[in-house]
PDB file of N, CA and C in Angstrom:
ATOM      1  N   UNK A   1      -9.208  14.115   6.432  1.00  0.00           N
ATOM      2  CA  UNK A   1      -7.904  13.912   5.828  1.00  0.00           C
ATOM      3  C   UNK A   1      -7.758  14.802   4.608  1.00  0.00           C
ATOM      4  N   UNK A   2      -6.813  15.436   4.237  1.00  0.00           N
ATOM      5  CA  UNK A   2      -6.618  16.157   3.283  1.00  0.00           C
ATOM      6  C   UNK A   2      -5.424  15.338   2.001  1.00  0.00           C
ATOM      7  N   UNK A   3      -5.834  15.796   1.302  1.00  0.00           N
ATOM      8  CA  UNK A   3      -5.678  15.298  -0.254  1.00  0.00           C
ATOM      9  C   UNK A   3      -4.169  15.159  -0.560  1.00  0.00           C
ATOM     10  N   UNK A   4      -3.346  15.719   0.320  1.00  0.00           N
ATOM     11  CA  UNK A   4      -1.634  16.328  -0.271  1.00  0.00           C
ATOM     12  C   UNK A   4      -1.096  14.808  -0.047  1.00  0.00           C
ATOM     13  N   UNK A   5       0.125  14.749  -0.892  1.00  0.00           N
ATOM     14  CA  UNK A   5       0.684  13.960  -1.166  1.00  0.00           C
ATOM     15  C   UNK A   5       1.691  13.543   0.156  1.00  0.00           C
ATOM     16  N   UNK A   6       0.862  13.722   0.621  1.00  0.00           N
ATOM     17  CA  UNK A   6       2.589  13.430   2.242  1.00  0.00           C
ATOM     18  C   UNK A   6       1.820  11.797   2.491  1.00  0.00           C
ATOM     19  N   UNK A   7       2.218  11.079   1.693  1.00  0.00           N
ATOM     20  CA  UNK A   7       2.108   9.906   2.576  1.00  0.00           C
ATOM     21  C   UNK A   7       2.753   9.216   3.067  1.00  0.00           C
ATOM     22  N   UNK A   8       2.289   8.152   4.213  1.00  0.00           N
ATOM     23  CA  UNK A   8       2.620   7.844   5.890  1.00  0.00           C
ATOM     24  C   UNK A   8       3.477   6.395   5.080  1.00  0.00           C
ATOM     25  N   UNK A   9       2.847   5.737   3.667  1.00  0.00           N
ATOM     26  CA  UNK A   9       3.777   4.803   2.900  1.00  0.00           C
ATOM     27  C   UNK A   9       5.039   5.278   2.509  1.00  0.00           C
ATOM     28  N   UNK A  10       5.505   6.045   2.581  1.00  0.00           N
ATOM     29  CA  UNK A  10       7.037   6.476   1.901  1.00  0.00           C
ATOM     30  C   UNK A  10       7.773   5.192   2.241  1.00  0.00           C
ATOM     31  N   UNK A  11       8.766   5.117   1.377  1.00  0.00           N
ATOM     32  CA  UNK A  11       9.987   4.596   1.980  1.00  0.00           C
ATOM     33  C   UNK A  11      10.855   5.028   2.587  1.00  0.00           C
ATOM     34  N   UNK A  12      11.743   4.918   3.847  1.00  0.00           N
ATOM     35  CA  UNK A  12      12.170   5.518   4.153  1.00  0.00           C
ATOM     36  C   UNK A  12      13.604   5.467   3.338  1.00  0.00           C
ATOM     37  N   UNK A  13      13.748   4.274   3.040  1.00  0.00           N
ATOM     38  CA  UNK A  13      14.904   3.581   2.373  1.00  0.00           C
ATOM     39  C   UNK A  13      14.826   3.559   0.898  1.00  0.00           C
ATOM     40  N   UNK A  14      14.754   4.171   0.191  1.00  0.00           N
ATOM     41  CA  UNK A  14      13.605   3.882  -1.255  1.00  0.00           C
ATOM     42  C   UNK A  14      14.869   3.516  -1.848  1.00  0.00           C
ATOM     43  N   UNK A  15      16.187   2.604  -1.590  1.00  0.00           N
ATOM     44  CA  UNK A  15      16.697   1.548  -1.990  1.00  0.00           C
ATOM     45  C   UNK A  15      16.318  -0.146  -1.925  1.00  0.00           C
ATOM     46  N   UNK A  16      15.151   0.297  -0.492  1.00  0.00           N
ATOM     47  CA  UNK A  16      14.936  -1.312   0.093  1.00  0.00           C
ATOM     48  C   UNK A  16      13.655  -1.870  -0.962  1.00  0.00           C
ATOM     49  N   UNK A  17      13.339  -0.899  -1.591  1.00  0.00           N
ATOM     50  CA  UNK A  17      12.039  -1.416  -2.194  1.00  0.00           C
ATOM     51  C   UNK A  17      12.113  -2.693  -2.746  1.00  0.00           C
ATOM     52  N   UNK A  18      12.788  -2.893  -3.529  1.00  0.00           N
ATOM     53  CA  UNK A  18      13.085  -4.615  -4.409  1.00  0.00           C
ATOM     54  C   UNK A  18      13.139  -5.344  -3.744  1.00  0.00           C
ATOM     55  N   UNK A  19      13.597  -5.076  -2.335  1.00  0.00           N
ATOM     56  CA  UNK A  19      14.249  -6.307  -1.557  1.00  0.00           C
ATOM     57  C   UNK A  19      12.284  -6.414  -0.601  1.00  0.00           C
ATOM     58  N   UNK A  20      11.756  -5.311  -0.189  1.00  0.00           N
ATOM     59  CA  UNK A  20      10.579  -5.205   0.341  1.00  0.00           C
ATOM     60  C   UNK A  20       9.583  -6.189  -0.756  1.00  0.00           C
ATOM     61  N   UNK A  21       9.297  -5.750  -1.637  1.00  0.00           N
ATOM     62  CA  UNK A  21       8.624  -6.501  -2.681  1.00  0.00           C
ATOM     63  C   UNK A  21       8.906  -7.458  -3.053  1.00  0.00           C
ATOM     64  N   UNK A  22      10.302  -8.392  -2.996  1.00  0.00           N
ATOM     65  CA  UNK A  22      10.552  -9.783  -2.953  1.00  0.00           C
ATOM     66  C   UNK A  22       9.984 -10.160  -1.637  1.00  0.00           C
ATOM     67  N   UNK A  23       9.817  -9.542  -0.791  1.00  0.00           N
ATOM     68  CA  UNK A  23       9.750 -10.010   0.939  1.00  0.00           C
ATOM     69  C   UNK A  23       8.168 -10.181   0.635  1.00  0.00           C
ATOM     70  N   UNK A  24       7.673  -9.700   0.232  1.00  0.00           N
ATOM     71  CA  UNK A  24       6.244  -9.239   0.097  1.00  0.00           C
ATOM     72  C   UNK A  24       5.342 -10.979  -1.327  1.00  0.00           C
ATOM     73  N   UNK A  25       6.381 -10.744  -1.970  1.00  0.00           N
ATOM     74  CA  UNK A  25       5.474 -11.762  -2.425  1.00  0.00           C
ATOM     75  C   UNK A  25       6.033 -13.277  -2.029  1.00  0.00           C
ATOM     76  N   UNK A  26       7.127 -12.957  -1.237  1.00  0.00           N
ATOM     77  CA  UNK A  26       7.454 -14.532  -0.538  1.00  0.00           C
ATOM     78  C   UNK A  26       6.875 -14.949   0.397  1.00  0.00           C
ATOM     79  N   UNK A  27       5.513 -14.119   1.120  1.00  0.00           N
ATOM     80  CA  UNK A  27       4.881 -14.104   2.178  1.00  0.00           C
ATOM     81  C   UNK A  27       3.894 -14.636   1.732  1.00  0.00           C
ATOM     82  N   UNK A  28       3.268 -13.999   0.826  1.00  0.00           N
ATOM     83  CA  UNK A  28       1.772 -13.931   0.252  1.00  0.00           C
ATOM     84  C   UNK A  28       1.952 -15.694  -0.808  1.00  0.00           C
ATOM     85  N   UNK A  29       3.232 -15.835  -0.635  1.00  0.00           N
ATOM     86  CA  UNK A  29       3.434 -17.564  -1.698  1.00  0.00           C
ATOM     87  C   UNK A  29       3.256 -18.053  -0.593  1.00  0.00           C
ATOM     88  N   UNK A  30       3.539 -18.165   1.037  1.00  0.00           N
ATOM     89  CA  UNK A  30       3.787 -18.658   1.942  1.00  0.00           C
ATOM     90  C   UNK A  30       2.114 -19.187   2.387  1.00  0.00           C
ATOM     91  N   UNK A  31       1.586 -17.781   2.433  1.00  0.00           N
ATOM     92  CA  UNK A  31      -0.087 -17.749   2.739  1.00  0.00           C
ATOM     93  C   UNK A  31      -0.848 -18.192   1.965  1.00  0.00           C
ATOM     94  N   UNK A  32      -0.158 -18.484   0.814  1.00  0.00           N
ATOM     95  CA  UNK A  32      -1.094 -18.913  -0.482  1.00  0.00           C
ATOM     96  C   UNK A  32      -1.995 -17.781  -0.735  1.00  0.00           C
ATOM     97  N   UNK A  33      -1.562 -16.510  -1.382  1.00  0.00           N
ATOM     98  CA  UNK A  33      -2.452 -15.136  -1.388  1.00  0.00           C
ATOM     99  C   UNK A  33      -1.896 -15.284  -2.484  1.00  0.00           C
ATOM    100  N   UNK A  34      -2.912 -15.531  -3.421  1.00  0.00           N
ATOM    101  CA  UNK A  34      -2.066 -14.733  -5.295  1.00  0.00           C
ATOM    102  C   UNK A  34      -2.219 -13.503  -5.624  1.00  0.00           C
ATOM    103  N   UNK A  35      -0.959 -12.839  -4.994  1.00  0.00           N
ATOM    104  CA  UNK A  35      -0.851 -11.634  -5.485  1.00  0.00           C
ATOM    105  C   UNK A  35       0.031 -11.749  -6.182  1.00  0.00           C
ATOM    106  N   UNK A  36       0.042 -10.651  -6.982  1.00  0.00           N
ATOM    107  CA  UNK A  36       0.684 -10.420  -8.525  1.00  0.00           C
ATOM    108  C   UNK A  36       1.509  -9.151  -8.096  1.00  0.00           C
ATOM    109  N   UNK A  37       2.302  -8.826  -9.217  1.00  0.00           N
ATOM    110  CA  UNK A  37       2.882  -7.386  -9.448  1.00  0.00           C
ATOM    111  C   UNK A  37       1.657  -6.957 -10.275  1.00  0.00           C
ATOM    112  N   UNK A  38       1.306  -5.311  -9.788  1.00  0.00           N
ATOM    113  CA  UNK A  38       0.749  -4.983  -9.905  1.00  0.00           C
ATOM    114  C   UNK A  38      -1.182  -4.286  -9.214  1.00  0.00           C
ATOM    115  N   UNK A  39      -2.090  -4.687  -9.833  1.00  0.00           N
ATOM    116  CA  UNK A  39      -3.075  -4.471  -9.284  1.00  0.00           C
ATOM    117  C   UNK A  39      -3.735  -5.582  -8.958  1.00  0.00           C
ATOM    118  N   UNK A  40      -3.898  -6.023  -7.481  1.00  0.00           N
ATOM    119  CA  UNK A  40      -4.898  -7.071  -7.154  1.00  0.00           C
ATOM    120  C   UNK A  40      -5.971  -6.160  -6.052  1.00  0.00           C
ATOM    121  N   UNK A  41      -6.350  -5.193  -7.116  1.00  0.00           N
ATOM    122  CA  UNK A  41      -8.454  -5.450  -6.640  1.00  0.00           C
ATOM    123  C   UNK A  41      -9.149  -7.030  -6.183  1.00  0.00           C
ATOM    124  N   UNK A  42      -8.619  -7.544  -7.104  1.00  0.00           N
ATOM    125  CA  UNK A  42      -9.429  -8.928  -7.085  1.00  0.00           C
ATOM    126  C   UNK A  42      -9.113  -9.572  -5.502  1.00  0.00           C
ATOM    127  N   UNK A  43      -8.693  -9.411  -4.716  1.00  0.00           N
ATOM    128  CA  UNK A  43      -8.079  -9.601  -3.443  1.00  0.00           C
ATOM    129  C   UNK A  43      -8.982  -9.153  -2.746  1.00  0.00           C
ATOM    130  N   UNK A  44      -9.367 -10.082  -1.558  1.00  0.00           N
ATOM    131  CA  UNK A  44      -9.873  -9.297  -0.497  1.00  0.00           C
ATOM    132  C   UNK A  44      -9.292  -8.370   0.837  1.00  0.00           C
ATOM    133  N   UNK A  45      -9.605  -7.625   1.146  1.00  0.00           N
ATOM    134  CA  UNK A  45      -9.122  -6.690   2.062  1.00  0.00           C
ATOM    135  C   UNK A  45      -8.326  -8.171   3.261  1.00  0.00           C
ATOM    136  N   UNK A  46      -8.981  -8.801   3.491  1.00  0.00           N
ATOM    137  CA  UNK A  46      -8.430 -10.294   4.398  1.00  0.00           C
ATOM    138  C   UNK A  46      -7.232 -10.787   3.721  1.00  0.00           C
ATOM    139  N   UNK A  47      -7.470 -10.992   2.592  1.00  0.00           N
ATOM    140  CA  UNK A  47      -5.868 -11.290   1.877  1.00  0.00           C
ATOM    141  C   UNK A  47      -4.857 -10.585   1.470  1.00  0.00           C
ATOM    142  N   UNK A  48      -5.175  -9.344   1.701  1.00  0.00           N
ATOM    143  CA  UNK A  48      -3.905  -8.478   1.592  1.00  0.00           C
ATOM    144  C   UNK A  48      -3.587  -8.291   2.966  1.00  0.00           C
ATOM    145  N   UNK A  49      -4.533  -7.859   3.821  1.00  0.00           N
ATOM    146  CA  UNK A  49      -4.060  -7.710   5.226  1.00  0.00           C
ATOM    147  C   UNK A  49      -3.298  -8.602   5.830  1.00  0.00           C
ATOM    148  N   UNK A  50      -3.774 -10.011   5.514  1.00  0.00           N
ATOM    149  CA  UNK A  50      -2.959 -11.120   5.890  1.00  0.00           C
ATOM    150  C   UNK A  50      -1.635 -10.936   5.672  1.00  0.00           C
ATOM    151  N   UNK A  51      -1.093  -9.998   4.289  1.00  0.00           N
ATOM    152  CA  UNK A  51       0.051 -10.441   3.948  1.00  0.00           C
ATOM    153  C   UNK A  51       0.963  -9.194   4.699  1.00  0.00           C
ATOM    154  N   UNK A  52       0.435  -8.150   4.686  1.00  0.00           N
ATOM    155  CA  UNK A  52       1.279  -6.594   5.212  1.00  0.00           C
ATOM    156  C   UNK A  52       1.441  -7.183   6.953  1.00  0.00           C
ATOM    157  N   UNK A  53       0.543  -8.111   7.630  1.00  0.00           N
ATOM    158  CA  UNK A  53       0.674  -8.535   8.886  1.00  0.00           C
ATOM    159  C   UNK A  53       1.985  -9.504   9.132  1.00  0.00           C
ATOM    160  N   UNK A  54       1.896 -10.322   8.151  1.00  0.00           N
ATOM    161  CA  UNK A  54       2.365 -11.492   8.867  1.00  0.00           C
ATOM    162  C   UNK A  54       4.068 -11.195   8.032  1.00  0.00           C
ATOM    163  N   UNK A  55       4.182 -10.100   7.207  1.00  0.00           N
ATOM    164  CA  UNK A  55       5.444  -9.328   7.088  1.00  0.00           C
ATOM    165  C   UNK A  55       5.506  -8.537   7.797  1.00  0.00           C
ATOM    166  N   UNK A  56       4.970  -8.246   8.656  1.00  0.00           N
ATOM    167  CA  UNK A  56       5.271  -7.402   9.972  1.00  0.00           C
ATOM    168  C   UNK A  56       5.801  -8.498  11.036  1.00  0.00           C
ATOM    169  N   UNK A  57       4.888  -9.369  11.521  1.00  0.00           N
ATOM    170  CA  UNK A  57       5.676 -10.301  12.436  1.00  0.00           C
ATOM    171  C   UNK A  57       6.829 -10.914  11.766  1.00  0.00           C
ATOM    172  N   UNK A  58       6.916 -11.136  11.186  1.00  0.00           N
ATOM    173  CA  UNK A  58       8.605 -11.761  10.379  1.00  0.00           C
ATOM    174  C   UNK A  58       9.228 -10.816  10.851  1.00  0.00           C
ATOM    175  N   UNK A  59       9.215  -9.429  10.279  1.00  0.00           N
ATOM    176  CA  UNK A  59      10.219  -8.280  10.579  1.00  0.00           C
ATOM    177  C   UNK A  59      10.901  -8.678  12.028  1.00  0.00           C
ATOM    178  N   UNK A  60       9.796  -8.284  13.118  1.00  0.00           N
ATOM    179  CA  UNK A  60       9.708  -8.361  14.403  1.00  0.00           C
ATOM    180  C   UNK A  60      10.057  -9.416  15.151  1.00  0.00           C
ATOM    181  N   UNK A  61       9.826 -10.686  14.544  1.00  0.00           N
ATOM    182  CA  UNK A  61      10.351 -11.985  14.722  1.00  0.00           C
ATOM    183  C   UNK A  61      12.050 -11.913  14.887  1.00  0.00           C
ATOM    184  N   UNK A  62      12.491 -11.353  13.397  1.00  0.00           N
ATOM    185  CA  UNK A  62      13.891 -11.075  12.851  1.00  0.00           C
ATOM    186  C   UNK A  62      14.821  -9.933  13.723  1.00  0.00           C
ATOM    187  N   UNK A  63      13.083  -9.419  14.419  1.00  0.00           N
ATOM    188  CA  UNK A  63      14.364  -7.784  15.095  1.00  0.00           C
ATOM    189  C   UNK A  63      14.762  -8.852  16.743  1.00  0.00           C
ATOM    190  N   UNK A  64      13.642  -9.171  16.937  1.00  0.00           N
ATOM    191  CA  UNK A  64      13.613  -9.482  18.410  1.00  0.00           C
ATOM    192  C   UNK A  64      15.292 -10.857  18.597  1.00  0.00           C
ATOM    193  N   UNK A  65      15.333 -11.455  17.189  1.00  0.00           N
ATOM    194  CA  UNK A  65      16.440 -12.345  17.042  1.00  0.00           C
ATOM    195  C   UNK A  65      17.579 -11.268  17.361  1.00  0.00           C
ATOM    196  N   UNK A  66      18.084 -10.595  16.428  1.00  0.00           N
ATOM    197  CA  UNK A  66      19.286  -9.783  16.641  1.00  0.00           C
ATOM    198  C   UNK A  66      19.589  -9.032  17.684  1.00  0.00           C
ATOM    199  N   UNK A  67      18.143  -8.712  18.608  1.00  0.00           N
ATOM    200  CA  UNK A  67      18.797  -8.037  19.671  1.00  0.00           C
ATOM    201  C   UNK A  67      18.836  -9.283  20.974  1.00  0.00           C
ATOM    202  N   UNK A  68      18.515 -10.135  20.454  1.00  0.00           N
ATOM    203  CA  UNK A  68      18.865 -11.366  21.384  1.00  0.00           C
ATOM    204  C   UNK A  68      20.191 -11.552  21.386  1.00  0.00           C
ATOM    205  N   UNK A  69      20.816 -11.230  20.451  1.00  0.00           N
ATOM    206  CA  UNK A  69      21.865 -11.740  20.246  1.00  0.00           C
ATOM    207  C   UNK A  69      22.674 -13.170  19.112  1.00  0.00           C
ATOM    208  N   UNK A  70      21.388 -13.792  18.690  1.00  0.00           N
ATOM    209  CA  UNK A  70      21.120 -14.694  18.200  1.00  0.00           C
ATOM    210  C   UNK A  70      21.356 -14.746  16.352  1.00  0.00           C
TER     211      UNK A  70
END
């Protein structure tokens, strides 16, 4: 992997961020993951993963609703 700044995290929306990061710690309150704003080192790789996952199935949960029709 090379060092340049192209990363695969961009936003694509870099308006949605606030609304992403409210989404993000309403998950991790959900999971009981205390994450903070900011730096949680103190976290295990299991408790953050938990949280970028199970805001993925929400998403997906939410897409699969709307194209239901629902």
């Amino acid at each position: 992997m090379s060092s340049t700044n192209n990363s695969s995290n961009r936003m694509v929306v870099p308006e949605a961020k606030e609304a992403m990061d409210k989404f993000k710690m309403e998950v991790a309150s959900e999971l009981g993951v205390p994450l903070t704003n900011g730096y949680n080192g103190n976290l295990t790789s299991y408790q953050n993963g938990s949280v970028g996952g199970y805001m993925v199935k929400k998403m997906i949960e939410e897409q699969e609703k709307k194209m239901a029709g629902k």
